[in-house]
C-alpha atoms as a PDB file:
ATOM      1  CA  UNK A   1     -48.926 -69.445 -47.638  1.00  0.00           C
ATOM      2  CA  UNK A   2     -46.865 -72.360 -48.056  1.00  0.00           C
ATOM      3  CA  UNK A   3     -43.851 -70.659 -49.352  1.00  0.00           C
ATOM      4  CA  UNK A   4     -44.451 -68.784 -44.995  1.00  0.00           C
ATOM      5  CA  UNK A   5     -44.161 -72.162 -43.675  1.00  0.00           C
ATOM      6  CA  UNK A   6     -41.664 -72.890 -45.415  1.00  0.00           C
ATOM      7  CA  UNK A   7     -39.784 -70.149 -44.033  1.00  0.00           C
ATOM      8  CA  UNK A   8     -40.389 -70.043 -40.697  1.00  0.00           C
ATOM      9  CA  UNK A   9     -40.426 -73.819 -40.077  1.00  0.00           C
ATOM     10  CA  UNK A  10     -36.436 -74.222 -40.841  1.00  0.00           C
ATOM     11  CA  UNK A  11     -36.105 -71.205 -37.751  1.00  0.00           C
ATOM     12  CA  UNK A  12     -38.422 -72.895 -35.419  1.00  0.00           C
ATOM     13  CA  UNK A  13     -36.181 -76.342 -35.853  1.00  0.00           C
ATOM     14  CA  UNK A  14     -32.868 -74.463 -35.413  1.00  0.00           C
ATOM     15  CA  UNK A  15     -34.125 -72.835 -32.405  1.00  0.00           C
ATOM     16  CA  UNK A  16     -35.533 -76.498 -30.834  1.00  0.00           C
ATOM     17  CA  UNK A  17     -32.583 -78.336 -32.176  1.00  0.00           C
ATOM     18  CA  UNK A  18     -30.672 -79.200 -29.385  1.00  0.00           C
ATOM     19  CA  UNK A  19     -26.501 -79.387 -28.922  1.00  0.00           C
ATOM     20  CA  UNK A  20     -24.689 -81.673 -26.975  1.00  0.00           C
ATOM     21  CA  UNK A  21     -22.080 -79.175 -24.656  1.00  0.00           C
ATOM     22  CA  UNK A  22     -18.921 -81.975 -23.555  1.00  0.00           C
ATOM     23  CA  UNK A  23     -16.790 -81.120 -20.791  1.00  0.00           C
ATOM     24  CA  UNK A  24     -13.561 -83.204 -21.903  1.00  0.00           C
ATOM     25  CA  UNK A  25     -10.144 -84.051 -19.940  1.00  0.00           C
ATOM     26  CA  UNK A  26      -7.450 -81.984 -21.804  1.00  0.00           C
ATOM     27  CA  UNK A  27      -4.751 -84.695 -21.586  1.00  0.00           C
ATOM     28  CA  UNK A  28      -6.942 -88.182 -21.858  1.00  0.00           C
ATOM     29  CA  UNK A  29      -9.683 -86.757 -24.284  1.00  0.00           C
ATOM     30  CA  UNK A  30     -11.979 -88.621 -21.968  1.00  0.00           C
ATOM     31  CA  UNK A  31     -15.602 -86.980 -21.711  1.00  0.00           C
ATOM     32  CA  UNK A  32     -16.473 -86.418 -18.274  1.00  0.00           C
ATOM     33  CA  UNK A  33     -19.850 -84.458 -18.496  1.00  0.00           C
ATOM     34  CA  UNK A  34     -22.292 -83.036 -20.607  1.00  0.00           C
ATOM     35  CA  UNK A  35     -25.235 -80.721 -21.121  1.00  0.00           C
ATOM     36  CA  UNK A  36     -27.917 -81.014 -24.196  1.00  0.00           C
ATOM     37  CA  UNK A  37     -29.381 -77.362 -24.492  1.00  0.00           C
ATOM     38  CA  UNK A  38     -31.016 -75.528 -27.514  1.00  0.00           C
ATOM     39  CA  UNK A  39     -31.425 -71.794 -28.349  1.00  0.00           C
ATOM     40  CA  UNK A  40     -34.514 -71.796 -26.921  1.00  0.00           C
ATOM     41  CA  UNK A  41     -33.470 -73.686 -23.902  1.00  0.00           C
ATOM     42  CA  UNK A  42     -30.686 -71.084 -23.290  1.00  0.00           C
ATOM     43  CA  UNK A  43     -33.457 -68.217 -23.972  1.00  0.00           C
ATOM     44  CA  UNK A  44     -35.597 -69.507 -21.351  1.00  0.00           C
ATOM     45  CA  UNK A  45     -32.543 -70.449 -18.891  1.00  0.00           C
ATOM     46  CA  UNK A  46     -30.844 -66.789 -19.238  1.00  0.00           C
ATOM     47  CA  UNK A  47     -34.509 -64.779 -18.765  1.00  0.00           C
ATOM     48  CA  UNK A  48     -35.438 -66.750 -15.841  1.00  0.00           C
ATOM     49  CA  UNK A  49     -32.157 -66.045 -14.071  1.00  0.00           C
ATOM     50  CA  UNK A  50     -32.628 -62.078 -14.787  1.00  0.00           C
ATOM     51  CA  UNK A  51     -35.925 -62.279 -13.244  1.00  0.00           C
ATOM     52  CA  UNK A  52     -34.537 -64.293 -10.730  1.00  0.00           C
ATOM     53  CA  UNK A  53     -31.929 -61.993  -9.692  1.00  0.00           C
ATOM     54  CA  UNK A  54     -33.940 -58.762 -10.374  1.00  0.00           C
ATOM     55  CA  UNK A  55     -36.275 -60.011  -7.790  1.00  0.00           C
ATOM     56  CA  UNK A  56     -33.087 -60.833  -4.909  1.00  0.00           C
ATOM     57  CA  UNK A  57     -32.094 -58.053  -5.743  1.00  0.00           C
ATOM     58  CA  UNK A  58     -35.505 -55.528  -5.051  1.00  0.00           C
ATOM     59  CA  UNK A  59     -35.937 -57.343  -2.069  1.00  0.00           C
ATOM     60  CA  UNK A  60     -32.795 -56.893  -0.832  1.00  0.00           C
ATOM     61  CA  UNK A  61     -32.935 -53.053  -1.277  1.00  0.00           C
ATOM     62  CA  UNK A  62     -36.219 -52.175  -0.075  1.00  0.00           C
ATOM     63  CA  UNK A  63     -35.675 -54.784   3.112  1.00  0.00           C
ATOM     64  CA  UNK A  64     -32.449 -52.997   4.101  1.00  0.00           C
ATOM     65  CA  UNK A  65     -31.059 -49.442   4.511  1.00  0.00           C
ATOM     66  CA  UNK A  66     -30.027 -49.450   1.089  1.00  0.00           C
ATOM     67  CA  UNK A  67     -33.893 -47.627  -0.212  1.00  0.00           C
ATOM     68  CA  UNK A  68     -32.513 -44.837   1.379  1.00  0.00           C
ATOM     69  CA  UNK A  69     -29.758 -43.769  -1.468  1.00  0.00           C
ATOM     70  CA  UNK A  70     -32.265 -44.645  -4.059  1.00  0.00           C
ATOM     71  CA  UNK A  71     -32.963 -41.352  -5.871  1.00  0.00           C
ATOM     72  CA  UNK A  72     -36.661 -40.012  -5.473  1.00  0.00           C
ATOM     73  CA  UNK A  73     -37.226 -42.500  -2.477  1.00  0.00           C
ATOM     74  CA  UNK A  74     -38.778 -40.452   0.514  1.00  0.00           C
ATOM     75  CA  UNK A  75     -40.838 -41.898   3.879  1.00  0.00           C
ATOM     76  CA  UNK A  76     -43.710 -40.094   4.943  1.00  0.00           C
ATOM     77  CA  UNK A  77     -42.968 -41.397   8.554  1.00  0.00           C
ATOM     78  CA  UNK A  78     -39.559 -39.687   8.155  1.00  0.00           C
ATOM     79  CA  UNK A  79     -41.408 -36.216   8.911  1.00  0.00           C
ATOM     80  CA  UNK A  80     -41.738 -36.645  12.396  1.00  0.00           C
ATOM     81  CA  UNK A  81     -37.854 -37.763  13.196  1.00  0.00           C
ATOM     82  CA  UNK A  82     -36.590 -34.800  11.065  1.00  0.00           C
ATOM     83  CA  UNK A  83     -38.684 -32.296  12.442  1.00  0.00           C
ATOM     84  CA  UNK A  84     -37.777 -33.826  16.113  1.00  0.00           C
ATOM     85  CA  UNK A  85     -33.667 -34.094  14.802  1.00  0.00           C
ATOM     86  CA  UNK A  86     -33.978 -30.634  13.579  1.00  0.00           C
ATOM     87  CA  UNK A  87     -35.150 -28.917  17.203  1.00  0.00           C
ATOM     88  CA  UNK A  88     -32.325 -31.251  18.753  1.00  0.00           C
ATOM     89  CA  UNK A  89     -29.748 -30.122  16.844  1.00  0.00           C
ATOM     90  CA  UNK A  90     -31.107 -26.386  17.674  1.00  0.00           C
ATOM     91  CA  UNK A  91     -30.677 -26.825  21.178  1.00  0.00           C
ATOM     92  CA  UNK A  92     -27.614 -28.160  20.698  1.00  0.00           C
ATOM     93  CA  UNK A  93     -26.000 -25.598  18.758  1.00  0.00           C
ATOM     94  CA  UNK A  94     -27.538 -23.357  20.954  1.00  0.00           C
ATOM     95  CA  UNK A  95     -25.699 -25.312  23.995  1.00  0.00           C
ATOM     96  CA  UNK A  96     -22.538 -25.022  22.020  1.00  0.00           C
ATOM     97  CA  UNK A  97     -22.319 -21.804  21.839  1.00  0.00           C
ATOM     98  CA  UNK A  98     -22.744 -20.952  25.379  1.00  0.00           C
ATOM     99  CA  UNK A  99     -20.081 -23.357  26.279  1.00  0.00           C
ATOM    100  CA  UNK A 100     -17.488 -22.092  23.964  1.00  0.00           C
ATOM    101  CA  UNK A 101     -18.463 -18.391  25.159  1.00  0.00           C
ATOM    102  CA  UNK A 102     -18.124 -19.763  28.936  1.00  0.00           C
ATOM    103  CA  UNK A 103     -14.617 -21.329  27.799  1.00  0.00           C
ATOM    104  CA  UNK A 104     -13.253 -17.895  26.135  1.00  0.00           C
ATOM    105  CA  UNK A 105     -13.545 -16.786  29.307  1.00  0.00           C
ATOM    106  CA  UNK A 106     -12.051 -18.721  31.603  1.00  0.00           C
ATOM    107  CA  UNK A 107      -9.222 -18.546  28.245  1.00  0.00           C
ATOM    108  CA  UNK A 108      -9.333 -14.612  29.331  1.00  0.00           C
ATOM    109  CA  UNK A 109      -9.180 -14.661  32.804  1.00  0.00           C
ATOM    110  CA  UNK A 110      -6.292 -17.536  33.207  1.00  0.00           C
ATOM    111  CA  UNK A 111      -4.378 -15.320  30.615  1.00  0.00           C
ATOM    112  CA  UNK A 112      -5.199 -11.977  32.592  1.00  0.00           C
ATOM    113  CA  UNK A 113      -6.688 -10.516  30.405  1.00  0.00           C
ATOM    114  CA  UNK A 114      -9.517  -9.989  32.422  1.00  0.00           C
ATOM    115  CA  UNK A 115     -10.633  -9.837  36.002  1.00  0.00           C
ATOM    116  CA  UNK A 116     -13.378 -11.726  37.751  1.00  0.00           C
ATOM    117  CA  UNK A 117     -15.284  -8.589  38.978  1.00  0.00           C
ATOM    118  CA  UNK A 118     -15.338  -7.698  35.365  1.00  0.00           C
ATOM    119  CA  UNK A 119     -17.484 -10.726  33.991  1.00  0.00           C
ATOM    120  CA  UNK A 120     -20.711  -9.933  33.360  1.00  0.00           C
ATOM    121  CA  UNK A 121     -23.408 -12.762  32.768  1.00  0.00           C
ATOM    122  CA  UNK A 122     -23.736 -13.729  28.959  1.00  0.00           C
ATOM    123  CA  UNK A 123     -26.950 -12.053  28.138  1.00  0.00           C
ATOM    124  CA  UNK A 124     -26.134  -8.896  30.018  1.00  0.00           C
ATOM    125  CA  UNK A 125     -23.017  -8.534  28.404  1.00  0.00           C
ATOM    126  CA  UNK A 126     -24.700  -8.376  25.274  1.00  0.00           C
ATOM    127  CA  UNK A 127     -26.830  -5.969  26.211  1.00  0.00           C
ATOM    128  CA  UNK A 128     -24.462  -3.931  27.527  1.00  0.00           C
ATOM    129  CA  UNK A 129     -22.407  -4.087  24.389  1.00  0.00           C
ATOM    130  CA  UNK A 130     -25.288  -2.502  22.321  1.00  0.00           C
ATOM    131  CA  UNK A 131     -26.268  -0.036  25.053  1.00  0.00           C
ATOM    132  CA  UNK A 132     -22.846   0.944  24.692  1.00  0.00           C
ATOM    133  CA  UNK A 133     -22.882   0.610  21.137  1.00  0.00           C
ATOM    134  CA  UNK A 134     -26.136   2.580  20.609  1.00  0.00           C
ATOM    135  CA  UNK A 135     -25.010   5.620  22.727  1.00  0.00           C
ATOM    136  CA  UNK A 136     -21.982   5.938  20.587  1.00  0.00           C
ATOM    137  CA  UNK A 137     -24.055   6.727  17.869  1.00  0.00           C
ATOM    138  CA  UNK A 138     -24.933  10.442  19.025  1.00  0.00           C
ATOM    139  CA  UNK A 139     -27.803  12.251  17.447  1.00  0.00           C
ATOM    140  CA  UNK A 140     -26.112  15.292  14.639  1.00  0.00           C
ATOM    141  CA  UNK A 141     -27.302  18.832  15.271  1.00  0.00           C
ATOM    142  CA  UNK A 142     -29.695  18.511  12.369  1.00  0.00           C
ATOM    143  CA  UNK A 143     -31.578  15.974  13.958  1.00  0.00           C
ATOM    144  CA  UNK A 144     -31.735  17.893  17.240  1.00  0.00           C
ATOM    145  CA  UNK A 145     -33.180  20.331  15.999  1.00  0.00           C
ATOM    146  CA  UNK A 146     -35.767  18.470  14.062  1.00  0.00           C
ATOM    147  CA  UNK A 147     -36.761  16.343  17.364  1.00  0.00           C
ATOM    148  CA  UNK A 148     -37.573  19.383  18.832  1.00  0.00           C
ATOM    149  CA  UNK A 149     -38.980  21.010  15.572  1.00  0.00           C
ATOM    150  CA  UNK A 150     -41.877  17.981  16.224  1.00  0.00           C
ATOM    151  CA  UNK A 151     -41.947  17.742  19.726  1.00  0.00           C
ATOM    152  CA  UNK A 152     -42.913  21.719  19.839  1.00  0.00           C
ATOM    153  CA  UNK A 153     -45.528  21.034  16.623  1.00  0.00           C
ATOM    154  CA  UNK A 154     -47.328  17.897  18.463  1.00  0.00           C
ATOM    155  CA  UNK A 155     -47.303  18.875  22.133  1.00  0.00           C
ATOM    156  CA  UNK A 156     -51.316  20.118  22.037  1.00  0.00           C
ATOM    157  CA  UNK A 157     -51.809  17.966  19.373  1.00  0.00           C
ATOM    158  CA  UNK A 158     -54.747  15.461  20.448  1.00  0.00           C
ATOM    159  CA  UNK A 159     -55.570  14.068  17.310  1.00  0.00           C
ATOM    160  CA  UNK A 160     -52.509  11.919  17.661  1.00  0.00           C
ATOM    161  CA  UNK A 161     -54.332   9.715  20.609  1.00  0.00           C
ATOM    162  CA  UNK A 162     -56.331   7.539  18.361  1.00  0.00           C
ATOM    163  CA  UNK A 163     -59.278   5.276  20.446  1.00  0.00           C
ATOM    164  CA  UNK A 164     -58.488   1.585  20.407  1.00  0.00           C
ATOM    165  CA  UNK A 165     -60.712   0.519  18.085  1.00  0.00           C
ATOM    166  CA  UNK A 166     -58.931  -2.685  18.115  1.00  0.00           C
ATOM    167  CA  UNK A 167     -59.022  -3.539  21.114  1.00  0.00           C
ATOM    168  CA  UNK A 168     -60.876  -7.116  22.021  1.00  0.00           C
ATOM    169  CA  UNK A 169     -60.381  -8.478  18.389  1.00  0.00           C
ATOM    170  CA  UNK A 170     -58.542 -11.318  18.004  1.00  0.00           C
ATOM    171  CA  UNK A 171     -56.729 -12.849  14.888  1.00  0.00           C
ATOM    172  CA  UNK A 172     -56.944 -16.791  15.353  1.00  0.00           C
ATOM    173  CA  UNK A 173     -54.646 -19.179  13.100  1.00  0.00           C
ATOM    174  CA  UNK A 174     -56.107 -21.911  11.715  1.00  0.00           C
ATOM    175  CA  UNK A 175     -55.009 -25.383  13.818  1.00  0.00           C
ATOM    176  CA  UNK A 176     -54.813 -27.885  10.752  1.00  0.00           C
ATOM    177  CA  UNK A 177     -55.017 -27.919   7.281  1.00  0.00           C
ATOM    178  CA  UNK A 178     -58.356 -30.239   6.518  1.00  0.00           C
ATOM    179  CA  UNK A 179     -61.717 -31.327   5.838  1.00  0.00           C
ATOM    180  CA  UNK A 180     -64.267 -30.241   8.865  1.00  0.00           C
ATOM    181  CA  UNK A 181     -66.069 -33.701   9.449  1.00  0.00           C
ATOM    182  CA  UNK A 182     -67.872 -33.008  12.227  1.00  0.00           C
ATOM    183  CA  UNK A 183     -68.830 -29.052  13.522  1.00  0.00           C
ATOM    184  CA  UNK A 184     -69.906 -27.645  16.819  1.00  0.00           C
ATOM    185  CA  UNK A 185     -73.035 -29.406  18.239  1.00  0.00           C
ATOM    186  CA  UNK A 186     -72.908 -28.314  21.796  1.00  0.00           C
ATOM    187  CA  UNK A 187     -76.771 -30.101  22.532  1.00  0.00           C
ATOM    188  CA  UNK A 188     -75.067 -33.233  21.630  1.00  0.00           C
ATOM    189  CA  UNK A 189     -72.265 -32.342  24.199  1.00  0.00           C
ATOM    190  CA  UNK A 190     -69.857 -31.682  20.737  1.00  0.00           C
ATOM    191  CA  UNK A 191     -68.281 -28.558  21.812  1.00  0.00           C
ATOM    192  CA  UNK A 192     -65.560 -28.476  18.893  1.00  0.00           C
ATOM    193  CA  UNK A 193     -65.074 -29.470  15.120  1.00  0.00           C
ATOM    194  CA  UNK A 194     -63.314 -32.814  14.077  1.00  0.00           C
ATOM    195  CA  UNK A 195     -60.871 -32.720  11.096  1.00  0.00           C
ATOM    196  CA  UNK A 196     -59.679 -34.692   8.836  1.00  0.00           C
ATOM    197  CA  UNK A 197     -56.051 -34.083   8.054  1.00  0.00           C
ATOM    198  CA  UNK A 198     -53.181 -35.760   6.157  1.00  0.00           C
ATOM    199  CA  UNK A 199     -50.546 -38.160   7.853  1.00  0.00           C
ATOM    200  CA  UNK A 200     -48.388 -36.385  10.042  1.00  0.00           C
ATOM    201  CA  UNK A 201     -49.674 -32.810   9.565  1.00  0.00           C
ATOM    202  CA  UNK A 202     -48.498 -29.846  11.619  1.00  0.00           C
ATOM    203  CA  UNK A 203     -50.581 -28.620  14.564  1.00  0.00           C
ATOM    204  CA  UNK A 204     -50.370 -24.829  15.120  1.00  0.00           C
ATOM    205  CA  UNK A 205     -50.986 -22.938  18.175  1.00  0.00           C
ATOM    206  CA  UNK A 206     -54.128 -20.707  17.193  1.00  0.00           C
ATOM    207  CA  UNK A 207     -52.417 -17.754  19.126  1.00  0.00           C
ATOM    208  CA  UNK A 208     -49.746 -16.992  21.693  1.00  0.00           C
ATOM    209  CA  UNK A 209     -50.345 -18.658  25.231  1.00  0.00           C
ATOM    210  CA  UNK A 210     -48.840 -20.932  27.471  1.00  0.00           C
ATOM    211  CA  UNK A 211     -49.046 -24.666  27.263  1.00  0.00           C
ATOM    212  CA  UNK A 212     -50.860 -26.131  30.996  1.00  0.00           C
ATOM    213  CA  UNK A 213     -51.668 -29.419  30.067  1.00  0.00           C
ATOM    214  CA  UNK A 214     -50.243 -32.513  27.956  1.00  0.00           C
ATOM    215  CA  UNK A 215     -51.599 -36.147  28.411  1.00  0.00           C
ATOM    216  CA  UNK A 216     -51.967 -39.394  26.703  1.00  0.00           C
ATOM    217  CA  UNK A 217     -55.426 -40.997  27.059  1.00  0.00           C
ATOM    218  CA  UNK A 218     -56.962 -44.213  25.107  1.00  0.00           C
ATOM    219  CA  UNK A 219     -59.783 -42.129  23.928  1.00  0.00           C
ATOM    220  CA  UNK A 220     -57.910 -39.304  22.180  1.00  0.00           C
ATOM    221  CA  UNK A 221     -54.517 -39.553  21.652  1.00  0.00           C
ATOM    222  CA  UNK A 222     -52.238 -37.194  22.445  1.00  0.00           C
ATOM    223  CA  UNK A 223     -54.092 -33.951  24.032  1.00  0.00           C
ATOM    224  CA  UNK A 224     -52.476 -30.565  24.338  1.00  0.00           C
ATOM    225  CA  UNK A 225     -53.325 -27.839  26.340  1.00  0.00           C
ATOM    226  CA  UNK A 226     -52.695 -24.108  25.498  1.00  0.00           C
ATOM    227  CA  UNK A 227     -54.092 -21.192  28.009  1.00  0.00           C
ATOM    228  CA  UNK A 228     -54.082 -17.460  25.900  1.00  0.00           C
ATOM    229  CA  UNK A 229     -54.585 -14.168  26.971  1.00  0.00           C
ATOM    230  CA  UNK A 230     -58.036 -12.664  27.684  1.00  0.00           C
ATOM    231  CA  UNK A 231     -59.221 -15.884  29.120  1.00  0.00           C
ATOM    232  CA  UNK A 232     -58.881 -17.905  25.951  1.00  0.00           C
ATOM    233  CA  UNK A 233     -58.113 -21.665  25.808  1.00  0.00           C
ATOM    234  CA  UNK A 234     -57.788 -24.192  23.179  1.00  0.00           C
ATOM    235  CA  UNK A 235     -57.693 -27.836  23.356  1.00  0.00           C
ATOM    236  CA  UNK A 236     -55.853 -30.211  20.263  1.00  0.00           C
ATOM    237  CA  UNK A 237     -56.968 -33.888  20.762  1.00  0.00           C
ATOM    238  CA  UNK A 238     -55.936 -36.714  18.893  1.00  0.00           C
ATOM    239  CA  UNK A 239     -52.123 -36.182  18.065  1.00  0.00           C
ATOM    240  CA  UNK A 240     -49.552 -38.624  17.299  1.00  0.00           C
ATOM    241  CA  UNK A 241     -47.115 -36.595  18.914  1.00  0.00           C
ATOM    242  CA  UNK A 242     -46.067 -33.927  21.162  1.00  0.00           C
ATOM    243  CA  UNK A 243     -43.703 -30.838  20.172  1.00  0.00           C
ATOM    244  CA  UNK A 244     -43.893 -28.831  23.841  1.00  0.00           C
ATOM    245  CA  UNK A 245     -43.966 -29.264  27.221  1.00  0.00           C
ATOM    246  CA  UNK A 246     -46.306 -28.074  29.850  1.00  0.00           C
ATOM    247  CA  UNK A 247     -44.469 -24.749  30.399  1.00  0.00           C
ATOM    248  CA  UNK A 248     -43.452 -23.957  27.137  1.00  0.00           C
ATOM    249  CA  UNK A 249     -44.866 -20.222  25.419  1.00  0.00           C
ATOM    250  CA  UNK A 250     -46.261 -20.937  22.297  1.00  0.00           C
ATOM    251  CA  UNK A 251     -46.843 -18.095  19.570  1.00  0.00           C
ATOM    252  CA  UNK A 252     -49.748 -17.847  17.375  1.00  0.00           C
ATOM    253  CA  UNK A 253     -48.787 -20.023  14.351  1.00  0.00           C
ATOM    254  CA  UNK A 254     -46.044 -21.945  16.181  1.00  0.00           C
ATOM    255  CA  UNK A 255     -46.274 -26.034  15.336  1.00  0.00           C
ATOM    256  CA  UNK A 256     -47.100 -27.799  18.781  1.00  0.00           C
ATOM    257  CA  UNK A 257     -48.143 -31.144  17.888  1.00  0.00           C
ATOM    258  CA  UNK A 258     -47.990 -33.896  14.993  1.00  0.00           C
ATOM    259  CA  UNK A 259     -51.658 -35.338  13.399  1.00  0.00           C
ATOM    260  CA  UNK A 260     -53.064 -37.822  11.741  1.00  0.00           C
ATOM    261  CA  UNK A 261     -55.183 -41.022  11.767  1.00  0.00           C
ATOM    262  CA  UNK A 262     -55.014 -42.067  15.498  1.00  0.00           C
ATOM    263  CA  UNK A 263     -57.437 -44.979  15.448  1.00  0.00           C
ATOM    264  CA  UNK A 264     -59.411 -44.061  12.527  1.00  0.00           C
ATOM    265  CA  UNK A 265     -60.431 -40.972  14.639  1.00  0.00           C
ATOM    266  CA  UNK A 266     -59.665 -37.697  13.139  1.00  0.00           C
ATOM    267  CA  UNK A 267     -58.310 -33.997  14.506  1.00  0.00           C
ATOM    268  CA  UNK A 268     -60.582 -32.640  17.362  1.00  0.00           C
ATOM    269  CA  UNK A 269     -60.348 -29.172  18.004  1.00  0.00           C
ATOM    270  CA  UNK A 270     -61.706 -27.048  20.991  1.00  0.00           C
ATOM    271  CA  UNK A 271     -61.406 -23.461  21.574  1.00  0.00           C
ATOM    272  CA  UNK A 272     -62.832 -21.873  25.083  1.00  0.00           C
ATOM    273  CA  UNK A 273     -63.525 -18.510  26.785  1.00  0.00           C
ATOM    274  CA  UNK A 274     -64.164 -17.907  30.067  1.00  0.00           C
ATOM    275  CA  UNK A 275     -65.531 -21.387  30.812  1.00  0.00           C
ATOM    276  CA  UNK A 276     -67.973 -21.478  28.039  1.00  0.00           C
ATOM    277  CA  UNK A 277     -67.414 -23.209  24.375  1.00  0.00           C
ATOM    278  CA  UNK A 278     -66.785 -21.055  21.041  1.00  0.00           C
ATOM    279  CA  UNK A 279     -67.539 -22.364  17.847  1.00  0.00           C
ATOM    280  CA  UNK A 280     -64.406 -21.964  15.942  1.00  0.00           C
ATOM    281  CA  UNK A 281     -65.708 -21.909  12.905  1.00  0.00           C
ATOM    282  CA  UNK A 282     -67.351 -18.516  13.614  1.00  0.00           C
ATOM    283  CA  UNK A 283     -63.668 -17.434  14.517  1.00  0.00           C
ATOM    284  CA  UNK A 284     -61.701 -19.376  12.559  1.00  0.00           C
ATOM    285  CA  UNK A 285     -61.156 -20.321   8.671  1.00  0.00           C
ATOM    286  CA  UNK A 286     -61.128 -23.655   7.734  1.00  0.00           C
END
C-alpha cells in the first residue's frame, strides 16, 4: 500500500507543479511577460477550449443553411415544398416544350419550309401523325382472313354479351393512412370518421371526380371538395394544404391535399350519396 503511494504521489506533484512560461526581448534579455501553468492547468485549458469551440461550432451549423450538406440530415417540413417544387417544375417543363415546338415553327415557316395553311394545332398534329402512322401499318392477308374467320364464327354468337354484373359497385381508395379515432355517429350529428395521421401525410382522392369546393375555415383547416360519378361526394377536412383547385379532375388514388395535426384536431373524412351520409368504413378499408 505504501509502496502505491509512493508511486503515484511523485505523478500527482509533476502534474500540479507549475512552470513559469517568460516572454523575453531577443536583443535586451529583458522579461516582458509571463504565464505560470502546470500539466494539469494546460489539460483543463486545452479541453475547455474543444468544448468551447465544438459548441460554436454546432450552433453555427444547425442555426444556418449549413445542416443541409450534413449527411443523413432530412426535414420533415421539407415534404410539402418538394412535393409543391416537383408539380412546378412539371408544368414548367411541360410549358417548355410547347414553346420550343411553337418556335420550330415559326423556324419552319420563316425558312419556307412550310406554309401557314399547313400548320395544324399541336395536339392535332400529333394525332394526325399516328393516324397516319397507324394506317401505314396495313393488315397482311393472313390476318384478313382470320378477322373474317371470327367475325363469321361469332356473328349469332350471344354468349359473348355478358350481363353487367358489375355494374353499381364501386372500388373506393382509402383517403389516409391512420388510426380511426372517432367513427360514424350520425345521432350525434358525426357523419364521418376522424383520423389520426402522421405529419404531412398524403390525402388521396377516394375515386375519380371533380373538385367543387376548396376553403379555409377556423374550425377545420383546409377543406376540399370532390363531386364523383353516380352522385357520390366526399369531403377532406382538416388539411394543412391544398394540391388542386376547384376545377381540377382528380383520379381515384390521386394526392389532393397535405395532413396532419391542425390544432391538435385530426383527419375528418366524409363520404356522401345522393344527399344522405355513408359510413365509410362499410366502404372503405382503414
Amino acid at each position: 500500500m505504501a509502496n502505491k503511494e509512493k508511486s503515484g504521489k511523485p505523478f500527482l506533484e509533476r502534474m500540479r507543479f507549475r512552470y513559469r512560461i517568460s516572454i523575453m526581448d531577443e536583443n535586451s534579455l529583458e522579461e516582458k511577460t509571463f504565464f505560470r501553468l502546470s500539466r494539469l492547468s494546460l489539460f483543463v485549458y486545452v479541453c475547455l477550449f474543444t468544448f468551447v469551440t465544438f459548441v460554436i461550432l454546432s450552433i453555427l451549423v444547425y442555426s444556418t443553411p449549413l445542416r443541409y450538406y450534413l449527411p443523413g440530415y432530412g426535414d420533415a417540413g421539407n415534404r410539402e415544398t418538394v412535393i409543391a417544387e416537383a408539380l412546378r417544375a412539371d408544368s414548367l417543363q411541360q410549358q417548355m416544350n410547347i414553346k420550343t415546338a411553337y418556335l420550330q415553327v415559326i423556324k419552319n415557316v420563316l425558312r419556307g419550309e412550310k406554309t401557314l395553311h399547313e400548320i395544324q394545332p399541336l395536339d392535332s398534329f400529333i394525332v394526325w401523325e399516328r393516324i397516319a402512322e397507324d394506317e401505314r401499318l396495313e393488315p397482311t392477308e393472313r390476318e384478313r382472313q382470320f378477322i373474317e374467320q371470327f367475325e363469321e364464327e361469332e356473328r349469332f354468337n350471344l354468349s359473348i354479351i355478358s350481363p353487367r354484373v358489375n355494374e353499381g359497385i364501386h372500388v373506393f381508395f382509402r383517403p389516409v393512412r391512420g388510426i380511426i379515432e372517432r367513427s360514424f355517429s350520425p345521432l350525434e350529428n358525426f357523419f364521418g370518421v376522424s383520423v389520426i395521421t402522421s405529419p404531412n401525410e398524403n390525402v388521396l382522392s377516394v375515386f375519380d371526380g371533380t373538385v367543387i369546393f376548396t376553403d379555409f375555415s377556423f374550425n377545420y383547416g383546409w377543406v376540399i371538395h370532390v363531386q364523383h360519378n353516380e352522385n357520390f361526394s366526399s369531403i377532406y377536412k382538416n388539411n394543412t394544404r391544398l394540391m388542386r383547385r376547384v376545377g381540377d379532375m382528380v383520379s381515384a388514388g390521386e394526392t389532393i391535399a397535405l395532413t396532419g395535426s391542425v390544432d391538435g384536431q385530426s383527419f375528418y373524412f366524409e363520404l356522401w350519396h345522393n344527399g344522405r351520409p355513408v359510413n365509410p368504413e362499410d366502404v372503405i378499408s382503414f
